[in-house]
N, C-alpha and C. Protein backbone atom coordinates (compact mmCIF):
# COMPACT_ATOMS: atom_id res chain seq x y z
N UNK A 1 -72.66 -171.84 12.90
CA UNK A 1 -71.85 -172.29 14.05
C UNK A 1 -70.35 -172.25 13.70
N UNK A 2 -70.00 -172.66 12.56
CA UNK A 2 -68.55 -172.78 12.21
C UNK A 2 -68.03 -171.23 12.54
N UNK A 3 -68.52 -170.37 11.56
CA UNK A 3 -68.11 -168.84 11.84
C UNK A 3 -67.95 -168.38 12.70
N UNK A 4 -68.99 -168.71 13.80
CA UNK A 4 -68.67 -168.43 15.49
C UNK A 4 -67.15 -168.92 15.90
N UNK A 5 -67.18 -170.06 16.07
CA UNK A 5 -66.10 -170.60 16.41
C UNK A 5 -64.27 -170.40 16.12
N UNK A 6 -64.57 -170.13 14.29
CA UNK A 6 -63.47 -169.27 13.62
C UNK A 6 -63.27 -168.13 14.15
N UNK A 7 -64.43 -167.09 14.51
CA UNK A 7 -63.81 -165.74 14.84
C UNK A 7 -63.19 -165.81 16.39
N UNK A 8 -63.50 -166.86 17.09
CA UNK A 8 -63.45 -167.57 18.56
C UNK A 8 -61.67 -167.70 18.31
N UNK A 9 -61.69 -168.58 17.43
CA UNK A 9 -60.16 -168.94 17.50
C UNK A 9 -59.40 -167.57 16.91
N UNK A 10 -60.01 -167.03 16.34
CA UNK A 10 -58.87 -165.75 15.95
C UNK A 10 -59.11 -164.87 17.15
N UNK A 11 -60.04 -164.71 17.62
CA UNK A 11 -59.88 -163.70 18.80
C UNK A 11 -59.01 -164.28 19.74
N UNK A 12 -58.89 -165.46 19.65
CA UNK A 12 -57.95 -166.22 21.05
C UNK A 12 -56.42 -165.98 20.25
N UNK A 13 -56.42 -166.18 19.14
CA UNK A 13 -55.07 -166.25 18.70
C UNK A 13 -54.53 -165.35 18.54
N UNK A 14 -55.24 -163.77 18.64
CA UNK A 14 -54.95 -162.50 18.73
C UNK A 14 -54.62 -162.36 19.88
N UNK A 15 -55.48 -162.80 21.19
CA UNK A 15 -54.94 -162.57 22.72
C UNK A 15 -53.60 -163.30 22.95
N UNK A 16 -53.19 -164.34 22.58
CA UNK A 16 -51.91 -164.99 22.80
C UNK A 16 -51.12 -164.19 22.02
N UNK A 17 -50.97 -163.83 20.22
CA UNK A 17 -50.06 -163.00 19.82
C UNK A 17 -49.81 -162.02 21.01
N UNK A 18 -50.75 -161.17 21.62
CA UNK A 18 -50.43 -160.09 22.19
C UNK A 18 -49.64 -160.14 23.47
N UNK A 19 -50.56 -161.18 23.89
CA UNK A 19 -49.62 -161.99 25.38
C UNK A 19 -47.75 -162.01 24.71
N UNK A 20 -47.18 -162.90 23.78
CA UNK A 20 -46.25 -163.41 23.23
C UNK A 20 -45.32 -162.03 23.01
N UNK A 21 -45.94 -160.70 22.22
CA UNK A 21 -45.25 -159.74 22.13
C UNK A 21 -45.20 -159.21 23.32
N UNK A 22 -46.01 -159.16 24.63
CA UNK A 22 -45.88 -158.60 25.86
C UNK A 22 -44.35 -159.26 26.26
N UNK A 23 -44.76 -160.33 26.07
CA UNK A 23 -43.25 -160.55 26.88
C UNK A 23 -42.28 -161.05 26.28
N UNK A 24 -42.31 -160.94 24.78
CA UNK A 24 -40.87 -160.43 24.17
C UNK A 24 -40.58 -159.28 24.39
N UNK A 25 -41.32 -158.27 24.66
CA UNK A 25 -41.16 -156.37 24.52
C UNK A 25 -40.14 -156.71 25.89
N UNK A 26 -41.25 -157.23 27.40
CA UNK A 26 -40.36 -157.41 28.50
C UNK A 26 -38.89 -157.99 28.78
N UNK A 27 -38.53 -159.31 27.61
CA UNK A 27 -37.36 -159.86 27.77
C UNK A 27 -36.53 -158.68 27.15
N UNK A 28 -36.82 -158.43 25.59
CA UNK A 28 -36.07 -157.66 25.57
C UNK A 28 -35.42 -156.37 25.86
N UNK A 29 -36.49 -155.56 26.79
CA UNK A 29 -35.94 -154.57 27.87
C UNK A 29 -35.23 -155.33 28.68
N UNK A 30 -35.48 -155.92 29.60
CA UNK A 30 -33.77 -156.96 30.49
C UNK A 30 -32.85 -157.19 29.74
N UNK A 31 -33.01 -157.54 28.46
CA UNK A 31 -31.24 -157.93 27.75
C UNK A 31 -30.96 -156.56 27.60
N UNK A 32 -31.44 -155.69 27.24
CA UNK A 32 -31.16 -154.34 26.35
C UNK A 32 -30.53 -153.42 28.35
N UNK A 33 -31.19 -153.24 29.13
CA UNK A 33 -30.55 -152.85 30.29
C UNK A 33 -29.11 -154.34 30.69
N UNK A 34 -29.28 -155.37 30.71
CA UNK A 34 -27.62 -156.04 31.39
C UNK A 34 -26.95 -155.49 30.03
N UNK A 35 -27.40 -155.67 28.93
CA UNK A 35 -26.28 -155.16 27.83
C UNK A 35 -25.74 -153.17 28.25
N UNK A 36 -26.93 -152.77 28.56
CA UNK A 36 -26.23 -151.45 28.62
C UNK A 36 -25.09 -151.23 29.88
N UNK A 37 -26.23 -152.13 30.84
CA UNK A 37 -24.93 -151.82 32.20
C UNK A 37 -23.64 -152.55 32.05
N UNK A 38 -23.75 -153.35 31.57
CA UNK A 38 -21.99 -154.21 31.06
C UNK A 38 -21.29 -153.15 30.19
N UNK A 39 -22.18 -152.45 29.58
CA UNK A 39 -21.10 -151.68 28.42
C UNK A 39 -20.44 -150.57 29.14
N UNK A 40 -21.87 -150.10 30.11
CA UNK A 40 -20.74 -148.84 31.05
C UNK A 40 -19.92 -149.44 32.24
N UNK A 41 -19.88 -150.86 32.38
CA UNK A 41 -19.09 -151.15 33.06
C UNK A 41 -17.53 -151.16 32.42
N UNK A 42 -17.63 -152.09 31.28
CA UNK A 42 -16.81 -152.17 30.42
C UNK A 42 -16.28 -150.54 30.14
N UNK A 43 -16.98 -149.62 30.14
CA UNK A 43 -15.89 -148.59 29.20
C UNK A 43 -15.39 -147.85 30.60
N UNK A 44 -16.20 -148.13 32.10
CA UNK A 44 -15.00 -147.63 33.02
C UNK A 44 -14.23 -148.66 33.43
N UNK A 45 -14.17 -149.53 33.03
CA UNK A 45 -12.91 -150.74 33.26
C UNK A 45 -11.72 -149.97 32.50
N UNK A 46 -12.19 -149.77 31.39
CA UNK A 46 -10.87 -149.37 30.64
C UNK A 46 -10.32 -147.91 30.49
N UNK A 47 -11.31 -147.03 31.32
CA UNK A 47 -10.77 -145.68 32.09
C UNK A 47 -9.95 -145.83 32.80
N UNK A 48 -9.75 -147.19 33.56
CA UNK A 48 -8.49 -147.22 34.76
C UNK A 48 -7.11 -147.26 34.03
């Protein structure tokens, strides 16, 4: 019974890691696009 239960919690703790990197991957595509669009904002700001 114990063994059951251990591979129980690692399979769950594998689905949350994966959950957790899903949506770090997602945040950090949104910072990585406002960072890019500020930068091409920024470098035609300073074309004027």
């Amino acid at each position: 019974m114990k063994t059951n239960s251990k591979k129980g919690a690692i399979r769950n703790a594998k689905k949350s890691s994966r959950t957790k990197l899903k949506l770090f991957a997602n945040s950090f595509l949104f910072v990585r696009e406002l960072f890019i669009k500020s930068f091409i904002n920024h470098l035609k700001g300073r074309d004027k």
